[in-house]
N, C-alpha and C. Protein backbone atom coordinates (compact mmCIF):
# COMPACT_ATOMS: atom_id res chain seq x y z
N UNK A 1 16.97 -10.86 -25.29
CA UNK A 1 16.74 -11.18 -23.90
C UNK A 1 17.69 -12.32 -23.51
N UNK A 2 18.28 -12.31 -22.05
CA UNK A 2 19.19 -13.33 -22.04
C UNK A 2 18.78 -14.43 -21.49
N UNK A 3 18.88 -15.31 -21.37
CA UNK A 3 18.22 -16.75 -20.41
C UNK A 3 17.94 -16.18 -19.76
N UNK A 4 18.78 -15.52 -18.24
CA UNK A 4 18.00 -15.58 -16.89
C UNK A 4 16.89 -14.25 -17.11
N UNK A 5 16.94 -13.55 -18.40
CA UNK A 5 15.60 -12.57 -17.93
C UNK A 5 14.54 -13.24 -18.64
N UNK A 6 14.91 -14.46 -19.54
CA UNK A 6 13.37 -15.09 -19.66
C UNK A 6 12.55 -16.29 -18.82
N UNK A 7 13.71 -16.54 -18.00
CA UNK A 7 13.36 -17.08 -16.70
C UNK A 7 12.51 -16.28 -15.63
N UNK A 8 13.14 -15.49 -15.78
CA UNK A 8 12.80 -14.36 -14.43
C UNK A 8 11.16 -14.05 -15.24
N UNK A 9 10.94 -13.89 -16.88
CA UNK A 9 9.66 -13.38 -16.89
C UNK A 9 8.57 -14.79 -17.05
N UNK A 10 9.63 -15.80 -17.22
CA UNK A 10 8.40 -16.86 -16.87
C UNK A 10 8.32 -17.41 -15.73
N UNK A 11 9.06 -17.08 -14.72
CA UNK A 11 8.65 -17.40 -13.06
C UNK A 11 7.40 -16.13 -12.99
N UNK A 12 7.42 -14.97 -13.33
CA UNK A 12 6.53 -13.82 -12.94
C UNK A 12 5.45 -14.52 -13.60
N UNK A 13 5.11 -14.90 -14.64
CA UNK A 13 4.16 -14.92 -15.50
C UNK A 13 3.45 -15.95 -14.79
N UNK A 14 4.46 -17.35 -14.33
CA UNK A 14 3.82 -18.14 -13.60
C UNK A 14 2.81 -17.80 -11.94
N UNK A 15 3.63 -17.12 -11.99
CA UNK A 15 3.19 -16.18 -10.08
C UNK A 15 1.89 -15.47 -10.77
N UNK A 16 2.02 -14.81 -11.53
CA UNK A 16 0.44 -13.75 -11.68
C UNK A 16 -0.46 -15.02 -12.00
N UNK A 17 -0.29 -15.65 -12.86
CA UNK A 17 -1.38 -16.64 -13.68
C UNK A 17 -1.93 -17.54 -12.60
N UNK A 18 -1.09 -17.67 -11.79
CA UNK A 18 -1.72 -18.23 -10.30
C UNK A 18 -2.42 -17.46 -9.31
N UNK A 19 -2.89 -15.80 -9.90
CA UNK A 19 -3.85 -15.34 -8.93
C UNK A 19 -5.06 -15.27 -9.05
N UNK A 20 -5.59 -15.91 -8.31
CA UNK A 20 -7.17 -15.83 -8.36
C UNK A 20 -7.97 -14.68 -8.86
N UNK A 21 -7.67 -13.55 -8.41
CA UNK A 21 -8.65 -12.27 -8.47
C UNK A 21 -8.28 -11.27 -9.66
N UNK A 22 -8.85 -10.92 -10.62
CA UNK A 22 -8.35 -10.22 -11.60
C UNK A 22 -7.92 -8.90 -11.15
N UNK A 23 -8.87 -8.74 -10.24
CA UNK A 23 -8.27 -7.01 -9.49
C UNK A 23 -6.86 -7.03 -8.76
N UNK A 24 -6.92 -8.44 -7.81
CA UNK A 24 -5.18 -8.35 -7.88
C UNK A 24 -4.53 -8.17 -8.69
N UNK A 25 -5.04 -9.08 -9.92
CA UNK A 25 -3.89 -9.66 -10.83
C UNK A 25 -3.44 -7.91 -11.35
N UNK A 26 -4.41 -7.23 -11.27
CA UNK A 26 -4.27 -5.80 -12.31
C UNK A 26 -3.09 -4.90 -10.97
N UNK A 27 -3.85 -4.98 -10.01
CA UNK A 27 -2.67 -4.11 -8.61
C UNK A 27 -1.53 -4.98 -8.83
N UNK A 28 -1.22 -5.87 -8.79
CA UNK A 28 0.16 -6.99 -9.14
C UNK A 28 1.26 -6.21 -10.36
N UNK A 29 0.21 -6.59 -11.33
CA UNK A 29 1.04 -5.81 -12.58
C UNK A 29 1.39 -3.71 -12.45
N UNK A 30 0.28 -3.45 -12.11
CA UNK A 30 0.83 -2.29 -12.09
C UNK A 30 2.24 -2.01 -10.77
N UNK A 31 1.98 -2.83 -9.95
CA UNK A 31 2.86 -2.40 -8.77
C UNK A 31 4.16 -2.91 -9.44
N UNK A 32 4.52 -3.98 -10.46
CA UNK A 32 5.50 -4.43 -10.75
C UNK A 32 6.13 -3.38 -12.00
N UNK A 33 5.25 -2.87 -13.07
CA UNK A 33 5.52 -1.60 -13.39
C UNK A 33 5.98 -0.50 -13.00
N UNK A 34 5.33 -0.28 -11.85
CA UNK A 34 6.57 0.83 -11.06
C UNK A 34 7.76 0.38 -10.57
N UNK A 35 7.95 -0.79 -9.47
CA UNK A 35 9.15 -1.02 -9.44
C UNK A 35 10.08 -1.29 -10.66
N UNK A 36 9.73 -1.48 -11.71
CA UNK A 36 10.51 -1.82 -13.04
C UNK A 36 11.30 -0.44 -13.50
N UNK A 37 9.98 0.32 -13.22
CA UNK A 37 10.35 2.34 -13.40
C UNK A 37 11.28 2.37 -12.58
N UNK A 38 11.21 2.65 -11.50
CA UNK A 38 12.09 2.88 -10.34
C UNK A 38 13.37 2.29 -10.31
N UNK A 39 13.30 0.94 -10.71
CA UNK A 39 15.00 0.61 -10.90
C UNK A 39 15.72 0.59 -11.78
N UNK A 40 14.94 1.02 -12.84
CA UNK A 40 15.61 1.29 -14.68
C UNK A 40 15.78 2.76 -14.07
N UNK A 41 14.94 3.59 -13.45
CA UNK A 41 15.40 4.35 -13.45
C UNK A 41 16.57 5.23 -12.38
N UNK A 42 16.92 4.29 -11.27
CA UNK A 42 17.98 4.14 -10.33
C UNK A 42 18.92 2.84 -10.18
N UNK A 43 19.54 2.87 -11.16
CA UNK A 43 20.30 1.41 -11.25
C UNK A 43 21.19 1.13 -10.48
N UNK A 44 21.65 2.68 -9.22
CA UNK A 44 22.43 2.15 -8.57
C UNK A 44 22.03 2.18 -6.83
N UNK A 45 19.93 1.89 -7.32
CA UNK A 45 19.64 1.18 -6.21
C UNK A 45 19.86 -0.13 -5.79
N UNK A 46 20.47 -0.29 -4.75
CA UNK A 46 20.27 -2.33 -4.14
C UNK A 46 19.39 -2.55 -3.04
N UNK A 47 18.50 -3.40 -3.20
CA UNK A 47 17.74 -3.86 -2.38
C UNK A 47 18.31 -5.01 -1.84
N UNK A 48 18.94 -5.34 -0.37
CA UNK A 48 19.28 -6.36 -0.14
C UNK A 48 18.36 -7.87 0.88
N UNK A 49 17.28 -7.07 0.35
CA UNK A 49 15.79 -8.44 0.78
C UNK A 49 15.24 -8.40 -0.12
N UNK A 50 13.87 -9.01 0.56
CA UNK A 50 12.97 -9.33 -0.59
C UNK A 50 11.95 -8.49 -0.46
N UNK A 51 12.03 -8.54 -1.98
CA UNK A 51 9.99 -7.61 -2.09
C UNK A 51 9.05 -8.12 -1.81
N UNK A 52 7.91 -8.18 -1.43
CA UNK A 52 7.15 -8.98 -1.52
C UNK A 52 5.69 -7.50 -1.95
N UNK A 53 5.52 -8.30 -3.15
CA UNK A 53 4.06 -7.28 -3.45
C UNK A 53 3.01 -7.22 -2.88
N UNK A 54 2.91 -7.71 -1.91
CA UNK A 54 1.63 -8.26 -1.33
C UNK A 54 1.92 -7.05 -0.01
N UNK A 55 3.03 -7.18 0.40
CA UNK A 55 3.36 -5.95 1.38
C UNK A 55 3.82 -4.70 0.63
N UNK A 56 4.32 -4.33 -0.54
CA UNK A 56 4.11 -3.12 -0.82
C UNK A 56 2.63 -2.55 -1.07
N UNK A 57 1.76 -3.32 -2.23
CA UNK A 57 0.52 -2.64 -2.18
C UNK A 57 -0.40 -3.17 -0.64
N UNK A 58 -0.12 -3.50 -0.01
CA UNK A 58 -0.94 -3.56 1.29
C UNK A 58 -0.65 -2.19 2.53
N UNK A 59 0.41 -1.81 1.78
CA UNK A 59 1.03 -0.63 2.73
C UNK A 59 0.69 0.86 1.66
N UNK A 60 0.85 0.60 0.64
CA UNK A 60 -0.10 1.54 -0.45
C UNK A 60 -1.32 1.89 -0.27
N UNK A 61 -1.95 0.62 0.08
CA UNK A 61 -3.39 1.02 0.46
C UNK A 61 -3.63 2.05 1.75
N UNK A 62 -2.67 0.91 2.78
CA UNK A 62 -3.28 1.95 4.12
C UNK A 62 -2.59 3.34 3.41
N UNK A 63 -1.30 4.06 3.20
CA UNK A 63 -0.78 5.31 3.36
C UNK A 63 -2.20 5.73 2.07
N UNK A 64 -2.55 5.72 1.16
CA UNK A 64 -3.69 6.04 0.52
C UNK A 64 -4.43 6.27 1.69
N UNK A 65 -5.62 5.56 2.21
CA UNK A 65 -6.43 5.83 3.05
C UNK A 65 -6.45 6.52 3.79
N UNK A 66 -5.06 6.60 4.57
CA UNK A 66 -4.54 7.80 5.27
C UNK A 66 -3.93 9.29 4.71
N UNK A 67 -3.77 9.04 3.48
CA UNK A 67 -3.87 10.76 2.88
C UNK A 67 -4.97 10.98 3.02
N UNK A 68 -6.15 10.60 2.52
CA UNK A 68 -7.43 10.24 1.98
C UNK A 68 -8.22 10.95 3.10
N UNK A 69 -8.11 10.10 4.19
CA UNK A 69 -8.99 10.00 5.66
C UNK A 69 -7.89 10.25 6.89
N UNK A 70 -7.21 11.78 6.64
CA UNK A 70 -6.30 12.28 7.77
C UNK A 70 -7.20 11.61 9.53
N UNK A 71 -7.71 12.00 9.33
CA UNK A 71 -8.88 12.17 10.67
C UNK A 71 -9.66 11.14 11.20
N UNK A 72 -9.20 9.53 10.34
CA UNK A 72 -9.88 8.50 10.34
C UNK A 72 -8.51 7.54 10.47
N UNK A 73 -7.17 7.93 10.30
CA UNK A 73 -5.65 7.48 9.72
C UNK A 73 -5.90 6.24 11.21
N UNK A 74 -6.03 6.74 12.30
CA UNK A 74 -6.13 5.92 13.38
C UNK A 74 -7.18 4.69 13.79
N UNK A 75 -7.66 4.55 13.00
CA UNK A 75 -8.55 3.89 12.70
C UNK A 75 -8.61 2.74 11.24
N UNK A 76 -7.91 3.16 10.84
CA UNK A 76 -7.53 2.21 9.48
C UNK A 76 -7.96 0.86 9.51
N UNK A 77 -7.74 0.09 10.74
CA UNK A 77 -8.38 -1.29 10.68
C UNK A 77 -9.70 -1.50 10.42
N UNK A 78 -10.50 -0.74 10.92
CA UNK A 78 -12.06 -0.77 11.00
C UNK A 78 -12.12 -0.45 9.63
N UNK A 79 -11.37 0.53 8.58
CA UNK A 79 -12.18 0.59 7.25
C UNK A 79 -11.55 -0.11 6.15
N UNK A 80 -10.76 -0.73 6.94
CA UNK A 80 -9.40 -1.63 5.57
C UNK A 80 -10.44 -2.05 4.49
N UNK A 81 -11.28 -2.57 4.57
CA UNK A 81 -12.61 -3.30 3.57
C UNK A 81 -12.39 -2.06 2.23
N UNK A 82 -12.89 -1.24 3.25
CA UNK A 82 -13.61 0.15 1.91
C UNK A 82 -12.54 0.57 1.53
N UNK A 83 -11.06 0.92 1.97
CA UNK A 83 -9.75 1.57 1.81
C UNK A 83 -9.62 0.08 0.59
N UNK A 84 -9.66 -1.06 0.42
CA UNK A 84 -9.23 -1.68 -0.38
C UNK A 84 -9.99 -1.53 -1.74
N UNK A 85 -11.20 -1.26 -1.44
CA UNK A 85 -12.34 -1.17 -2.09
C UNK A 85 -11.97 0.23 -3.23
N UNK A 86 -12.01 0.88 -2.60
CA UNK A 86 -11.43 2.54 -2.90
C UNK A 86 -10.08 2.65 -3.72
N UNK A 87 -8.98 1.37 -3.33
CA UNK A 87 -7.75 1.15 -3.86
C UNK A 87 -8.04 0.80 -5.24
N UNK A 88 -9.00 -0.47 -5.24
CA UNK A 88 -9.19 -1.43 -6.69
C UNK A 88 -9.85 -0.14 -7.37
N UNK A 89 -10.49 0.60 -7.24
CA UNK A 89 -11.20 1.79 -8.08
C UNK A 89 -10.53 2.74 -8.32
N UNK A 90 -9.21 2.73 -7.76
CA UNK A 90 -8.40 4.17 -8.35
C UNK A 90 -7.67 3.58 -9.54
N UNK A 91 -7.71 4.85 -10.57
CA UNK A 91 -7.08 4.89 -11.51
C UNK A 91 -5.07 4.51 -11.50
N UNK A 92 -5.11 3.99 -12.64
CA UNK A 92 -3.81 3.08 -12.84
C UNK A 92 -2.23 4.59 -12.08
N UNK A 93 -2.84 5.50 -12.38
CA UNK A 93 -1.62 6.63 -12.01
C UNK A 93 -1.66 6.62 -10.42
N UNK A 94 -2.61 6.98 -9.83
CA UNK A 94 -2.59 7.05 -8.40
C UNK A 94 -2.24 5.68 -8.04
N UNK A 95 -2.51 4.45 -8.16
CA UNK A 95 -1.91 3.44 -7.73
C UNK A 95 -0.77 3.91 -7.70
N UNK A 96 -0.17 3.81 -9.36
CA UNK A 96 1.62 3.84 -9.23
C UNK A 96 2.11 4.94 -8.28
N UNK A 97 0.98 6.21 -7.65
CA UNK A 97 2.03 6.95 -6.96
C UNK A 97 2.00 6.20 -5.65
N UNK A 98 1.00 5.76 -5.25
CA UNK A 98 1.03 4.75 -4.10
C UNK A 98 1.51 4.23 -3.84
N UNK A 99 1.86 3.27 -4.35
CA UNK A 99 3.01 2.32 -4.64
C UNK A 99 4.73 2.80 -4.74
N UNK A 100 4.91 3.75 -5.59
CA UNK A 100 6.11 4.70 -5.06
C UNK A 100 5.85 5.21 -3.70
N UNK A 101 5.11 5.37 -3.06
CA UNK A 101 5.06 6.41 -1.72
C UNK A 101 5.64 5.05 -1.01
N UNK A 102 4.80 3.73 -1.16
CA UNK A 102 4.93 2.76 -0.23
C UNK A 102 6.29 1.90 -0.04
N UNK A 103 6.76 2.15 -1.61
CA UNK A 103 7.99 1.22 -1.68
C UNK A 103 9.38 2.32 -1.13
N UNK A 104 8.86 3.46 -1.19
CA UNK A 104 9.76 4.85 -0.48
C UNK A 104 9.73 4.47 1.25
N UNK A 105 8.24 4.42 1.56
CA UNK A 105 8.14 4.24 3.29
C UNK A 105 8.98 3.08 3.52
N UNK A 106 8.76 1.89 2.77
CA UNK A 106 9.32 0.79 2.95
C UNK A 106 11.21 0.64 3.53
N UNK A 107 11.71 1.16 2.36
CA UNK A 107 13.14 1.03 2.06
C UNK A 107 13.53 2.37 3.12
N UNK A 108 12.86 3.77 3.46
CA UNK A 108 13.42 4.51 4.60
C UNK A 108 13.26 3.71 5.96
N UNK A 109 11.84 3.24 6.45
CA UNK A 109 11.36 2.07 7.83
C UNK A 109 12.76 1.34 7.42
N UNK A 110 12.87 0.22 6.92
CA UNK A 110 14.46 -0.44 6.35
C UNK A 110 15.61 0.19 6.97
N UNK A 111 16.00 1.47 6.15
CA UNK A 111 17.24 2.15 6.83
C UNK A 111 17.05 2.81 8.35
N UNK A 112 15.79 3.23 8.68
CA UNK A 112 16.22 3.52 10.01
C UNK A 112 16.20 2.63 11.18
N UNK A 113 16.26 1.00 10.77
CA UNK A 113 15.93 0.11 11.40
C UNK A 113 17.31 -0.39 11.39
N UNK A 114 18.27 -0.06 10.27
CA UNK A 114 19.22 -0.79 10.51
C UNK A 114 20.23 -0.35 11.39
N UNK A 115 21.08 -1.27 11.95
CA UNK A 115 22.10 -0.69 12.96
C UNK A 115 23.14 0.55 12.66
């Protein structure tokens, strides 16, 4: 490992160990697992901002809820509680596809925003 990637995993290590909630801490790690997939496995993706995990799995959740609850999708604010609720209880695979769906919506919203 070279210096800056054991930097890079003790700034992360420091960021998780500072979260309060173990159910984050578990959506945290898995969401960082997929992006880890995703760019080992596209190396000649560039992201030229920042990630912020807190907005990928927060946008995971709603597009979940909204596969979930087609017919309720408009309404999402009123059930964000239970849609989060429903999130922390899904199994570690459906997160990660979530999380790919979200970090996909993300980076297309991105390109069709740009000039």
């Amino acid at each position: 490992m070279t210096r800056g990637e054991k930097l890079f995993r003790d700034r992360v290590s420091h960021i998780l160990n500072k979260t309060p909630s173990p159910d984050s801490l578990q959506l945290y790690t898995e969401a960082l697992q997929v992006l880890m997939v995703v760019l080992w496995k596209n190396p000649e993706l560039r992201i030229a901002d920042t990630l912020f995990l807190d907005v990928i799995i927060g946008h995971a959740v709603r597009l979940a809820w909204e596969q979930q609850h087609p017919n309720q999708a408009s309404a999402y604010d009123r059930y964000r509680a239970e849609a989060w609720k429903d999130f922390y209880l899904s199994p570690p695979s459906v997160v990660a596809n979530h999380v790919m769906t979200a970090l996909a919506y993300l980076l297309n919203s991105d390109m069709r925003e740009a000039p």
